[in-house]
Protein backbone atom coordinates (compact mmCIF):
# COMPACT_ATOMS: atom_id res chain seq x y z
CA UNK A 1 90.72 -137.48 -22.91
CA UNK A 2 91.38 -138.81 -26.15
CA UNK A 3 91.73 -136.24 -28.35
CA UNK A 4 94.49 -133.79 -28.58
CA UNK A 5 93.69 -132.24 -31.83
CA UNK A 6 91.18 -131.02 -34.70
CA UNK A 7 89.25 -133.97 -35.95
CA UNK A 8 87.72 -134.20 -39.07
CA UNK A 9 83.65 -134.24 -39.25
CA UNK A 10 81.46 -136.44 -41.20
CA UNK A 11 78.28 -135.03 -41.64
CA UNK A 12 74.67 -136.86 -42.81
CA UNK A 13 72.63 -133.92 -44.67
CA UNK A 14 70.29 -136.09 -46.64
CA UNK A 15 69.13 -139.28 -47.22
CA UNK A 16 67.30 -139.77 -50.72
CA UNK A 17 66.69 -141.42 -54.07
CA UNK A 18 67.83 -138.68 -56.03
CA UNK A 19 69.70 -135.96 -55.44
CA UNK A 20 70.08 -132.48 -57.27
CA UNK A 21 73.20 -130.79 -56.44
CA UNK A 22 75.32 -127.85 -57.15
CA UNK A 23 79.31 -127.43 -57.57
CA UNK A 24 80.51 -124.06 -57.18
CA UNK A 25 84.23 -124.28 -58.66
CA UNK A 26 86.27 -127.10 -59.62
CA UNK A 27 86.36 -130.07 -57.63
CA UNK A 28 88.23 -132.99 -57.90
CA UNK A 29 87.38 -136.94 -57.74
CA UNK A 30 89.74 -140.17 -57.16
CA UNK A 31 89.63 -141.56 -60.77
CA UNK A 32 89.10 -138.82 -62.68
CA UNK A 33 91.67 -136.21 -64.41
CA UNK A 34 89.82 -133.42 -64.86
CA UNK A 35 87.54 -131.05 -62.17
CA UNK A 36 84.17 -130.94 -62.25
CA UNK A 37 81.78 -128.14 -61.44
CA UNK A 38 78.43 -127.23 -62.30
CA UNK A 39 74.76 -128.43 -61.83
CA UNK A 40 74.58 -132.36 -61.40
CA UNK A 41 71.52 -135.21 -60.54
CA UNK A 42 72.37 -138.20 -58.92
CA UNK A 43 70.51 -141.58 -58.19
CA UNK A 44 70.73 -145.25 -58.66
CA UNK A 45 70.66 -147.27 -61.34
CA UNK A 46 71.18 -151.01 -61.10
CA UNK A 47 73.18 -150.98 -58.19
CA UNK A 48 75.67 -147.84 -59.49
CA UNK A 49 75.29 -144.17 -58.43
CA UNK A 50 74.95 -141.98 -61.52
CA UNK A 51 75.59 -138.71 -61.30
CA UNK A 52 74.74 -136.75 -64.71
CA UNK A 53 75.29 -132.79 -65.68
CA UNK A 54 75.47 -131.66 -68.66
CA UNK A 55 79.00 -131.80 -69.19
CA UNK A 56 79.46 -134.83 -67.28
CA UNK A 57 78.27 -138.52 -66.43
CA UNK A 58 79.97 -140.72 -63.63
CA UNK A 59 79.26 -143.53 -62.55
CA UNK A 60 80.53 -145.47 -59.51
CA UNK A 61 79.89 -148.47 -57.75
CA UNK A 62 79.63 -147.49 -53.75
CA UNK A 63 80.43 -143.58 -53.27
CA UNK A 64 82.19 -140.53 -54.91
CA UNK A 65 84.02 -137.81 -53.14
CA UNK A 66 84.46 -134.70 -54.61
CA UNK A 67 87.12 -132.18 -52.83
CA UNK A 68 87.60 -128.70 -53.83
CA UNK A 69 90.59 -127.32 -55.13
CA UNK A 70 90.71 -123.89 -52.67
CA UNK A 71 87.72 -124.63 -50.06
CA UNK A 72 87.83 -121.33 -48.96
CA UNK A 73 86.82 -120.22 -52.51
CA UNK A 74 84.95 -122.93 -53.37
CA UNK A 75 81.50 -124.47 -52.49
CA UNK A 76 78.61 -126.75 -53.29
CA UNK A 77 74.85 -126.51 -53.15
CA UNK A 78 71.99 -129.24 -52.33
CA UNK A 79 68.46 -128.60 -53.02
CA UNK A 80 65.49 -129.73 -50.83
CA UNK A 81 67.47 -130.74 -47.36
CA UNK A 82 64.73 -131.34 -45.18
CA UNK A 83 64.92 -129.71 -41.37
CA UNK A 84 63.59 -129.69 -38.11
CA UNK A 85 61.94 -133.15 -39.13
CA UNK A 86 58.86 -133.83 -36.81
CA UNK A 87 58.65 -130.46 -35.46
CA UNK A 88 56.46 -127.51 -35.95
CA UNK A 89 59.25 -125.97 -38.30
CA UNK A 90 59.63 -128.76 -40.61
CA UNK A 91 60.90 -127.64 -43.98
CA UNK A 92 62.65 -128.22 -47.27
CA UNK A 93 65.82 -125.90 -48.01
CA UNK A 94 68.33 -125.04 -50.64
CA UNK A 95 71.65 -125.01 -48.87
CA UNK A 96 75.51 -124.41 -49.42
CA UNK A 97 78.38 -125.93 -47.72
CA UNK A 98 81.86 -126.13 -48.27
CA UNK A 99 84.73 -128.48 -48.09
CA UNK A 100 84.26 -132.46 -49.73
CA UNK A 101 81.06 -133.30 -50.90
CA UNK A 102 80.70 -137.26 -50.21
CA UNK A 103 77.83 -139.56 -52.04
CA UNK A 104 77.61 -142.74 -50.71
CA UNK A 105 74.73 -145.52 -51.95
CA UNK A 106 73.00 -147.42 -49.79
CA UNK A 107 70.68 -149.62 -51.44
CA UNK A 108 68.33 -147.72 -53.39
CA UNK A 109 68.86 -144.67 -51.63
CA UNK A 110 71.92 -141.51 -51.61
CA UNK A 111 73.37 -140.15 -48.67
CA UNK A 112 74.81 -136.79 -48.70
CA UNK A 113 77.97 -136.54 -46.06
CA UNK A 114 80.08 -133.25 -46.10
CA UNK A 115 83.35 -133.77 -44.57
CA UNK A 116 84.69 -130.89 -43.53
CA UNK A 117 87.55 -129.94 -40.34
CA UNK A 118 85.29 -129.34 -36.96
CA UNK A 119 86.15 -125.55 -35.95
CA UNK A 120 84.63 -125.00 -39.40
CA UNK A 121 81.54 -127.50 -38.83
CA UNK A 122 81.35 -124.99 -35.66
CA UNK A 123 80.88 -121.73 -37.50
CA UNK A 124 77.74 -123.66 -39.26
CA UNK A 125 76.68 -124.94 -35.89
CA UNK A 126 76.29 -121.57 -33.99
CA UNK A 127 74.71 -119.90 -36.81
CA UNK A 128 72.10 -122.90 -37.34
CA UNK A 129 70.97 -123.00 -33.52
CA UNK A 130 71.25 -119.74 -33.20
CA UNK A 131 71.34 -116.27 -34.96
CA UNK A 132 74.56 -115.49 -36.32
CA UNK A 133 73.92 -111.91 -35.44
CA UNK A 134 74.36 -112.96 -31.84
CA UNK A 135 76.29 -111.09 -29.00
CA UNK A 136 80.37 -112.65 -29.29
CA UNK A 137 79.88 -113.75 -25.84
CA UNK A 138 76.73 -115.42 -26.21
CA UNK A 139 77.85 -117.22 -29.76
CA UNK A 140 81.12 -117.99 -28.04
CA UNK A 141 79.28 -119.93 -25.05
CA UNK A 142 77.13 -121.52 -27.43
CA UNK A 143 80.60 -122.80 -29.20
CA UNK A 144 81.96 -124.47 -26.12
CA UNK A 145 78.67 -126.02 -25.44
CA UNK A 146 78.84 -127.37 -29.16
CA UNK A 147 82.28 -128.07 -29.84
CA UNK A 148 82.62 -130.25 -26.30
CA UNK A 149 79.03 -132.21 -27.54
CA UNK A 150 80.35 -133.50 -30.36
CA UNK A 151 83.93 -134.27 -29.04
CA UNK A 152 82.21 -136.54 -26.46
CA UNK A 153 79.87 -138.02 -28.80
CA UNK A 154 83.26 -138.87 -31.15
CA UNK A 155 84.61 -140.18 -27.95
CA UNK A 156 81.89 -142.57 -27.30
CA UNK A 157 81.64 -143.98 -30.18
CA UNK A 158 85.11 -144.88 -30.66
CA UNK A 159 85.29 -146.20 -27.70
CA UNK A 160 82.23 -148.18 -28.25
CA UNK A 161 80.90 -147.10 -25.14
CA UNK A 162 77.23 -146.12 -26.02
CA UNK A 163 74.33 -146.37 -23.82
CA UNK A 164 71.84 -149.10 -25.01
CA UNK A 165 68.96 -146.95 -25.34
CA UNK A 166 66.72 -150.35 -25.91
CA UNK A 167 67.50 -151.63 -22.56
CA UNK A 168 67.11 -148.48 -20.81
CA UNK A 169 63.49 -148.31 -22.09
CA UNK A 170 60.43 -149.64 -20.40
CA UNK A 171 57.63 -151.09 -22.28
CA UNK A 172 54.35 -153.38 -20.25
CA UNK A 173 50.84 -153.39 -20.50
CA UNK A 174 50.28 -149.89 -18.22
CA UNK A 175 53.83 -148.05 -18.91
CA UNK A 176 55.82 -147.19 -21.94
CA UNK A 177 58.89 -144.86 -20.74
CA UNK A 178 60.97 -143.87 -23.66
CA UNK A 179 64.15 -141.90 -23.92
CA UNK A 180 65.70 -141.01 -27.00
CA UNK A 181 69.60 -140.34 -26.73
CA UNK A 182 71.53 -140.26 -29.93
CA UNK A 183 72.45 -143.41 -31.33
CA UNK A 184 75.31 -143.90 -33.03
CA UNK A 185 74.87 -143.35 -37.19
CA UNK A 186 75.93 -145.90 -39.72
CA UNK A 187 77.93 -144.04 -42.74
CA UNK A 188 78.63 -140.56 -40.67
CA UNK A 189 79.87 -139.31 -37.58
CA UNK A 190 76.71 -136.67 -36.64
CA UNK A 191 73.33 -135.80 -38.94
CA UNK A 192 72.77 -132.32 -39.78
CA UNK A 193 68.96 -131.70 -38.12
CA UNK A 194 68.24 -131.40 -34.39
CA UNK A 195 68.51 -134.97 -33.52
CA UNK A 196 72.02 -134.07 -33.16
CA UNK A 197 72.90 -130.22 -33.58
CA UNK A 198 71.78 -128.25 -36.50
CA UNK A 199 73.62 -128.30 -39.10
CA UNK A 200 73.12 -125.85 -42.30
CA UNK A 201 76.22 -125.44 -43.86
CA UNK A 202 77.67 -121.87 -44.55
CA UNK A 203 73.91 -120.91 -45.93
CA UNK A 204 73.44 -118.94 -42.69
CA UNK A 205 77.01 -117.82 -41.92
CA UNK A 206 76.64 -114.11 -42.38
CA UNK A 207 78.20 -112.02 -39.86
CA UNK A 208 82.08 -111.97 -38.71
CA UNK A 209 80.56 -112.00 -34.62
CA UNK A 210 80.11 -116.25 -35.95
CA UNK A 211 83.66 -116.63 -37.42
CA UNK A 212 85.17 -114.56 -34.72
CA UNK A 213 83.54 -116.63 -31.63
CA UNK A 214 84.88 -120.14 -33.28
CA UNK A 215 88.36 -118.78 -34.13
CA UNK A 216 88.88 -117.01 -30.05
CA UNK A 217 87.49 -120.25 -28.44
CA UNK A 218 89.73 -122.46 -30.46
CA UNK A 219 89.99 -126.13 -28.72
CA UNK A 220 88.43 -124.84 -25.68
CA UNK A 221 86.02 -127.65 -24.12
CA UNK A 222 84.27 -128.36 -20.55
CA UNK A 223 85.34 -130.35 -18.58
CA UNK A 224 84.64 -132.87 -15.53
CA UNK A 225 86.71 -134.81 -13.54
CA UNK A 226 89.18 -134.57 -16.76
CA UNK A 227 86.66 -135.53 -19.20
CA UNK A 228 85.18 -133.71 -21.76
CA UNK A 229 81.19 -132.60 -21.00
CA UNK A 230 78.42 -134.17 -22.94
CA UNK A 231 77.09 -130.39 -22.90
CA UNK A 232 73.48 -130.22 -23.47
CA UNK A 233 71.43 -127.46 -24.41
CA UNK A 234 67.97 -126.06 -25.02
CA UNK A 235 66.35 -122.54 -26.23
CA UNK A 236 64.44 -122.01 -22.89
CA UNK A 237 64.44 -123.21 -19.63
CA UNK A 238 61.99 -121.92 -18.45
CA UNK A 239 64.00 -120.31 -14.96
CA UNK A 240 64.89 -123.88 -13.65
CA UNK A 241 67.38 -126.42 -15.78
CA UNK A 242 66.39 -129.86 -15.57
CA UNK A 243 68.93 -133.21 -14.30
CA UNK A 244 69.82 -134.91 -17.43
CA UNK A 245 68.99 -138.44 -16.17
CA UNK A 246 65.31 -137.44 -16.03
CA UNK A 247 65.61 -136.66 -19.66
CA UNK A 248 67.91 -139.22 -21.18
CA UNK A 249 69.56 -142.50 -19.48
CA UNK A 250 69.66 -143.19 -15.86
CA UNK A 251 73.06 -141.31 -15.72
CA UNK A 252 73.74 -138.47 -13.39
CA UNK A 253 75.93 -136.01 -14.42
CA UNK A 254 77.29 -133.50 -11.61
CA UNK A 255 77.96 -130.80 -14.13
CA UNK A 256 74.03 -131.53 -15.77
CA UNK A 257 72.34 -130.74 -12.60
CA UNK A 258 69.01 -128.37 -12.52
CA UNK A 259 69.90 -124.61 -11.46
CA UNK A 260 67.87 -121.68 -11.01
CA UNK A 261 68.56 -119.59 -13.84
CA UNK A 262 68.99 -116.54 -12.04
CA UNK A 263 71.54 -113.99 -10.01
CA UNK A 264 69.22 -115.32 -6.70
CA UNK A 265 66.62 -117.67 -5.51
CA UNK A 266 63.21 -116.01 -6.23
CA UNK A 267 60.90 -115.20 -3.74
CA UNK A 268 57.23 -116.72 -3.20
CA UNK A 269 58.26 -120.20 -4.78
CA UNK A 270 58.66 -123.16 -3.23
CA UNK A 271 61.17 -124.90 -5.56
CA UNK A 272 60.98 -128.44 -4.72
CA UNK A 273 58.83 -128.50 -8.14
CA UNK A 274 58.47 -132.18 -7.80
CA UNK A 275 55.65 -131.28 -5.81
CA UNK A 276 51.97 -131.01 -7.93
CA UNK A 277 51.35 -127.47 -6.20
CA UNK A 278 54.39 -125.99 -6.25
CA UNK A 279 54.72 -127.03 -9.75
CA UNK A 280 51.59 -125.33 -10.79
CA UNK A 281 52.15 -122.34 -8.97
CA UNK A 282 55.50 -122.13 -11.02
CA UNK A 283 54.54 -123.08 -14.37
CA UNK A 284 51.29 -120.19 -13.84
CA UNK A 285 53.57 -117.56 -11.87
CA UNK A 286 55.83 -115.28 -13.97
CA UNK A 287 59.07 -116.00 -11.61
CA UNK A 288 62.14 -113.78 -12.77
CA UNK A 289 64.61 -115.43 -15.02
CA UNK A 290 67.48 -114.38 -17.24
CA UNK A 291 65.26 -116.34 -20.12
CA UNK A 292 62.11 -114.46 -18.90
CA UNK A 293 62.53 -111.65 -21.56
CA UNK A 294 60.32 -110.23 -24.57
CA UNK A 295 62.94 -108.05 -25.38
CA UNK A 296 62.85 -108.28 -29.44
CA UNK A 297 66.38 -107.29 -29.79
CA UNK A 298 67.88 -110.24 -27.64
CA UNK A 299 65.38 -112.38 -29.22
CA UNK A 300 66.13 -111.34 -32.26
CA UNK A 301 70.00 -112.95 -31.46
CA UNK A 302 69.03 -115.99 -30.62
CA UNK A 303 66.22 -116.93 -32.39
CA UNK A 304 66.60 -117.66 -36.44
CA UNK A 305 64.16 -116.88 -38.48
CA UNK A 306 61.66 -120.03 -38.37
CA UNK A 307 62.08 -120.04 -34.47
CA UNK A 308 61.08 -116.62 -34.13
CA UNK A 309 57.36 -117.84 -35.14
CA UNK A 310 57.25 -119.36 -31.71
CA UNK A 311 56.60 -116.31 -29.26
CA UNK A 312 55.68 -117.70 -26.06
CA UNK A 313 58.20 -119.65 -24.78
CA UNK A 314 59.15 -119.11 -21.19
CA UNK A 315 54.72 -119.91 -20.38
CA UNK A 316 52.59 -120.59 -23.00
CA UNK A 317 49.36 -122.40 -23.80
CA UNK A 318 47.59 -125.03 -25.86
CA UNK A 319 43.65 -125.87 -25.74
CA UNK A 320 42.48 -129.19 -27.06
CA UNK A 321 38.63 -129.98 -27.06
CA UNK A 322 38.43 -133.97 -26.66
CA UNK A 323 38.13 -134.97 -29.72
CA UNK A 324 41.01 -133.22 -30.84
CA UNK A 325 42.99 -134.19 -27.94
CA UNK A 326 41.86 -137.99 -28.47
CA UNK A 327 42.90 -138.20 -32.09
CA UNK A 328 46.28 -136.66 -32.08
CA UNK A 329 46.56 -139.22 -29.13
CA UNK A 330 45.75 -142.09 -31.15
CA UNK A 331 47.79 -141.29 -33.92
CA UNK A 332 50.97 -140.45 -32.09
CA UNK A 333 50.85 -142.88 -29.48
CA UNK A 334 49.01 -146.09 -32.01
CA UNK A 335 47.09 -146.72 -29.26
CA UNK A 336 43.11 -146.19 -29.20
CA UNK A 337 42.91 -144.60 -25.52
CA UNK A 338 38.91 -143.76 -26.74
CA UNK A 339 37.61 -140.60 -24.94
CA UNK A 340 40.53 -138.88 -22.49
CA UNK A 341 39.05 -138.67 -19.50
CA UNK A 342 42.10 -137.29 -17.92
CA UNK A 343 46.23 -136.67 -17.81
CA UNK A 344 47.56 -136.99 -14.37
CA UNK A 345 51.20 -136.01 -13.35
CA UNK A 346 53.08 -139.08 -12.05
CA UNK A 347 56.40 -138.47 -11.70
CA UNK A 348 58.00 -134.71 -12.37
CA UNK A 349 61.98 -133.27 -12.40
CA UNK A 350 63.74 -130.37 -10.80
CA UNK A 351 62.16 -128.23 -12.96
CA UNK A 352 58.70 -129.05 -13.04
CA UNK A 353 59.33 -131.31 -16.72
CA UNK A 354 57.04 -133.98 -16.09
CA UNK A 355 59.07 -137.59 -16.01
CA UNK A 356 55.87 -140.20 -16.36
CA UNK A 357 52.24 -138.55 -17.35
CA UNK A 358 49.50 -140.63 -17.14
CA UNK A 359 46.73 -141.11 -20.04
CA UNK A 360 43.50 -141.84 -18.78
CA UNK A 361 40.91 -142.74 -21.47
CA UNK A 362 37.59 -144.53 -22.11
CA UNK A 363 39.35 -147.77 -23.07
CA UNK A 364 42.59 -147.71 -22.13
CA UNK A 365 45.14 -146.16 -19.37
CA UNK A 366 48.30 -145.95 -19.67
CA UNK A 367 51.70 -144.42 -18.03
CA UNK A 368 53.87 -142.84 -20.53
CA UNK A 369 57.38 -140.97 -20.47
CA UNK A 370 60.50 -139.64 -20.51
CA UNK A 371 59.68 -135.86 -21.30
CA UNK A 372 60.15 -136.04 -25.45
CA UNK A 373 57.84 -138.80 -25.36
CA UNK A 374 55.23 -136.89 -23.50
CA UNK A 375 56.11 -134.34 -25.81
CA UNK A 376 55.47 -136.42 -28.77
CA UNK A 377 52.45 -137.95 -28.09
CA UNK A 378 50.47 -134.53 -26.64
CA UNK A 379 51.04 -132.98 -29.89
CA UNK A 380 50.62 -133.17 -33.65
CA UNK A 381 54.71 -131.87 -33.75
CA UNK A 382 55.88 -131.46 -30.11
CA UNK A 383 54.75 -129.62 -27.08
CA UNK A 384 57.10 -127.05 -26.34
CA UNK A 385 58.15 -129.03 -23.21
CA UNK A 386 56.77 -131.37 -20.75
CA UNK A 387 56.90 -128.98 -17.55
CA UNK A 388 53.18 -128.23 -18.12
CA UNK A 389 49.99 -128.40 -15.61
CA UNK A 390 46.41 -129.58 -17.15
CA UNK A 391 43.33 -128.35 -16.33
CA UNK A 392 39.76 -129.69 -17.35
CA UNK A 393 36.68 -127.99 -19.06
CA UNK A 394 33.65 -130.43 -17.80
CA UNK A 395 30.22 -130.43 -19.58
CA UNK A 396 26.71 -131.23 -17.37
CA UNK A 397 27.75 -134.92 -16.45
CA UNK A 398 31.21 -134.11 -15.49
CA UNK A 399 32.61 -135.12 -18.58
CA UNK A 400 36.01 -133.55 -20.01
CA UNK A 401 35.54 -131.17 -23.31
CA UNK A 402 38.20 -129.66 -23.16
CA UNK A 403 42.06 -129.49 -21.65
CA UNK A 404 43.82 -126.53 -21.68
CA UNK A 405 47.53 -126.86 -20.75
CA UNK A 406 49.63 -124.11 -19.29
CA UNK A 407 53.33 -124.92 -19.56
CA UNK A 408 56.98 -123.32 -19.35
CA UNK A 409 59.84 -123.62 -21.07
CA UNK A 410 61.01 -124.52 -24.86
CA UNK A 411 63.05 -127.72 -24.93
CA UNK A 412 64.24 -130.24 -22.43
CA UNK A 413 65.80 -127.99 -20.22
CA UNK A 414 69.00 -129.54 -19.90
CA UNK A 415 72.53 -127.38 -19.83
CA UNK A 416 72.81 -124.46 -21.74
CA UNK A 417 69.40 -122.35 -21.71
CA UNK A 418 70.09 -120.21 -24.82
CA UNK A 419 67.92 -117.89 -24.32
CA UNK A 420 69.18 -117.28 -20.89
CA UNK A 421 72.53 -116.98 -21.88
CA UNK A 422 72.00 -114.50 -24.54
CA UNK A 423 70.15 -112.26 -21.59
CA UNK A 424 73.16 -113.08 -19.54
CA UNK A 425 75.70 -111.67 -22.47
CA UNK A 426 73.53 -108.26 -23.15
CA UNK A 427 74.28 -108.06 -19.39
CA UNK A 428 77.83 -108.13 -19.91
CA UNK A 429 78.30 -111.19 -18.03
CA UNK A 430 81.17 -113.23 -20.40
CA UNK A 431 81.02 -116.90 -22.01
CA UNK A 432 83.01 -118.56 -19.07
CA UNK A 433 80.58 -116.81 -16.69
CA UNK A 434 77.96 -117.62 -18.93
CA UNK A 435 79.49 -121.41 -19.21
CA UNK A 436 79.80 -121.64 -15.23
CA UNK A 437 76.41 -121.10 -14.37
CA UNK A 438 74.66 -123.32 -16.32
CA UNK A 439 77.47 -126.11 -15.95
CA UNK A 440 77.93 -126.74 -12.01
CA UNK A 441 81.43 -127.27 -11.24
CA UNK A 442 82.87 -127.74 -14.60
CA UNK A 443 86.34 -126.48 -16.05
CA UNK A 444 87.05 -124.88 -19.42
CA UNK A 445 90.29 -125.97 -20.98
CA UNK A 446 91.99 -125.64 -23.81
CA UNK A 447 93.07 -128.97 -25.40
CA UNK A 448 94.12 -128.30 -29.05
């Protein structure tokens, strides 16, 4: 393990040619005597960024830092950060962070990084994947899971030890199998949307349950074999995790292995799910689960606002007729498939995710995976997840019209199920317990 105490975070929140921005107290800037505060634009202008308010105009050549004078007083506002890009929830918001507020140029375009000490980048964290109104156990787990992510993903990048995602891929005439881990950003240490962990500043910070969980689980990580845990997690998994190398890179992780997400094995399943039966009979059976709940309260925990407008999660459905199905195809994948005659499972995980799905169409068949790829292309955002069965609607000549897909689960299954683990803390189960099941054979420790 490398490190021994609290880092400071560099965070990417947007990426644009101007940027409207708000300071909320006096803040200070190398170069300049006196604080600024107030409402500013920024863009730029023959190779300078130009930040203008009405009080003020600066102008600097690569980037401008400006650091509050009392952060826990003070704060800053930026209009229109986009989130959940690609998914169903996509959206513009205003939002409010605290600590330095860092605008960097590159090329024509502004980035936005806030800099800001990581137990505080925490706070944000478990109150942007989650509700801040959470259980303290359940927000605590989540904080272990989140604090010993990013400390490994700091690790591996200074160590330069990052997976070549290009080489891991596979791309010939009759397969494309894609994984997308995170790669390692330019001008910041992590992004602010769900490509790493959400990341909204101190916008939805609003109970003391969010503060409290951060400050009691202080430093604490998980570990294996003395190293910290690239901890993954998801909002459902649907009653069986999944193995992270059938997800991301050919890596397999002891303490990322697929459990039931139970107290016991359930009955009437056969739960080698790599099996086409079995699999359907789980992803259409209702098997119990600790994230098999509709229990609005619990929900209610987890689930922030914009999530909560998904409300099948643990088995759900989508219908496409064929020409439906055929376009968003096309336009996802860029390749004219022509009618889809069929999707066949290929290759499926522990928990039923399907690894390799092939596309049968009119003109064209192809092989295509990991599961966010599948994912991607089977939707006009994302599918839910990629443990799904298919069946086929077939006019008079035995011709497809429609697919209906029955699937389970909300996210790649890997880890942490969130949902799960919010069941497990209104159970009165606590966050090591919580921690332990999902992560076989790990160790919590405290390192700073």
């Amino acid at each position: 393990m490398l490190i021994r105490e609290e880092p400071l975070l560099s965070v990417g929140i947007l990426t644009d040619k101007k940027i409207n921005f708000e300071l909320y107290g006096n803040f200070a800037a190398a170069g300049y005597k006196r604080p600024f505060s107030g409402v500013f634009t920024a863009e730029v202008k023959e190779d300078v960024i130009t930040c203008k308010s009405t009080a003020s105009n600066l102008e600097v050549k690569k980037e401008i830092i400006f650091t509050p004078q009392t952060p826990s007083l003070e704060s800053f506002l930026i209009k229109d950060v986009t989130i959940g890009v690609d998914f169903h929830w996509q959206r513009k918001e205003r939002q409010r962070f605290s600590h330095s507020l860092k605008l960097l140029r590159d090329g024509d375009n502004i980035i936005i990084i806030n800099i800001l000490p990581l137990e505080d980048y925490l706070i944000s964290v478990i109150s942007s994947e989650m509700s801040a109104k959470g259980s303290i156990q359940s927000l605590k787990a989540q904080t272990v899971v989140a604090r010993s992510w990013v400390l490994a993903q700091l690790e591996k990048d200074r160590s330069k030890k990052n997976n070549d995602q290009k080489s891991a891929n596979k791309i010939s005439d009759d397969e494309i199998i894609r994984w997308y881990g995170r790669e390692k950003h330019k001008y910041f240490d992590v992004c602010a949307d769900d490509h790493c962990q959400r990341f909204q500043g101190i916008t939805k910070v609003t109970t003391r349950n969010a503060r409290e969980a951060v400050e009691q689980t202080r430093g604490l990580v998980i570990l294996s074999d003395n190293k910290i845990c690239d901890a993954r997690y998801s909002k459902s998994c649907g009653g069986r995790t999944e193995n992270f190398e059938n997800t991301w890179e050919p890596v397999k992780h002891s303490f990322l292995k697929s459990i039931i997400d139970y107290k016991y094995i359930p009955d009437n399943f056969d739960l080698d799910l790599a099996i086409e039966e079995n699999a359907r009979k789980w992803i259409t059976g209702n098997p119990p689960a600790f994230c098999n709940t509709s229990d609005k309260t619990i929900l209610s925990q987890i689930l922030i606002d914009y999530d909560q407008e998904t409300v099948d999660f643990f088995r759900w459905k989508v219908e496409y007729k064929q020409a439906e199905l055929s376009s968003i195809i096309k336009e996802k994948s860029g390749i004219d498939f022509g009618d889809i005659l069929d999707l066949i499972p290929v290759e499926r995980g522990a928990s039923a995710r399907l690894i390799r799905l092939k596309i049968v169409g009119s003109q064209k068949t192809l092989t295509i995976g990991k599961e966010l790829e599948i994912r991607r292309v089977l939707s006009k955002s994302h599918l839910y997840s990629s443990a799904f069965v298919v069946d086929k609607i077939l006019d008079k000549i035995e011709a497809p019209v429609k697919f209906i897909i029955h699937g389970a689960g909300w996210g790649h299954g890997v880890g942490l199920c969130q949902i799960g683990g919010a069941v497990m803390a209104a159970q009165g189960y606590q966050f090591d317990e919580i921690l332990l099941h999902y992560f076989s054979g790990a160790k919590i420790k405290k390192i700073y």
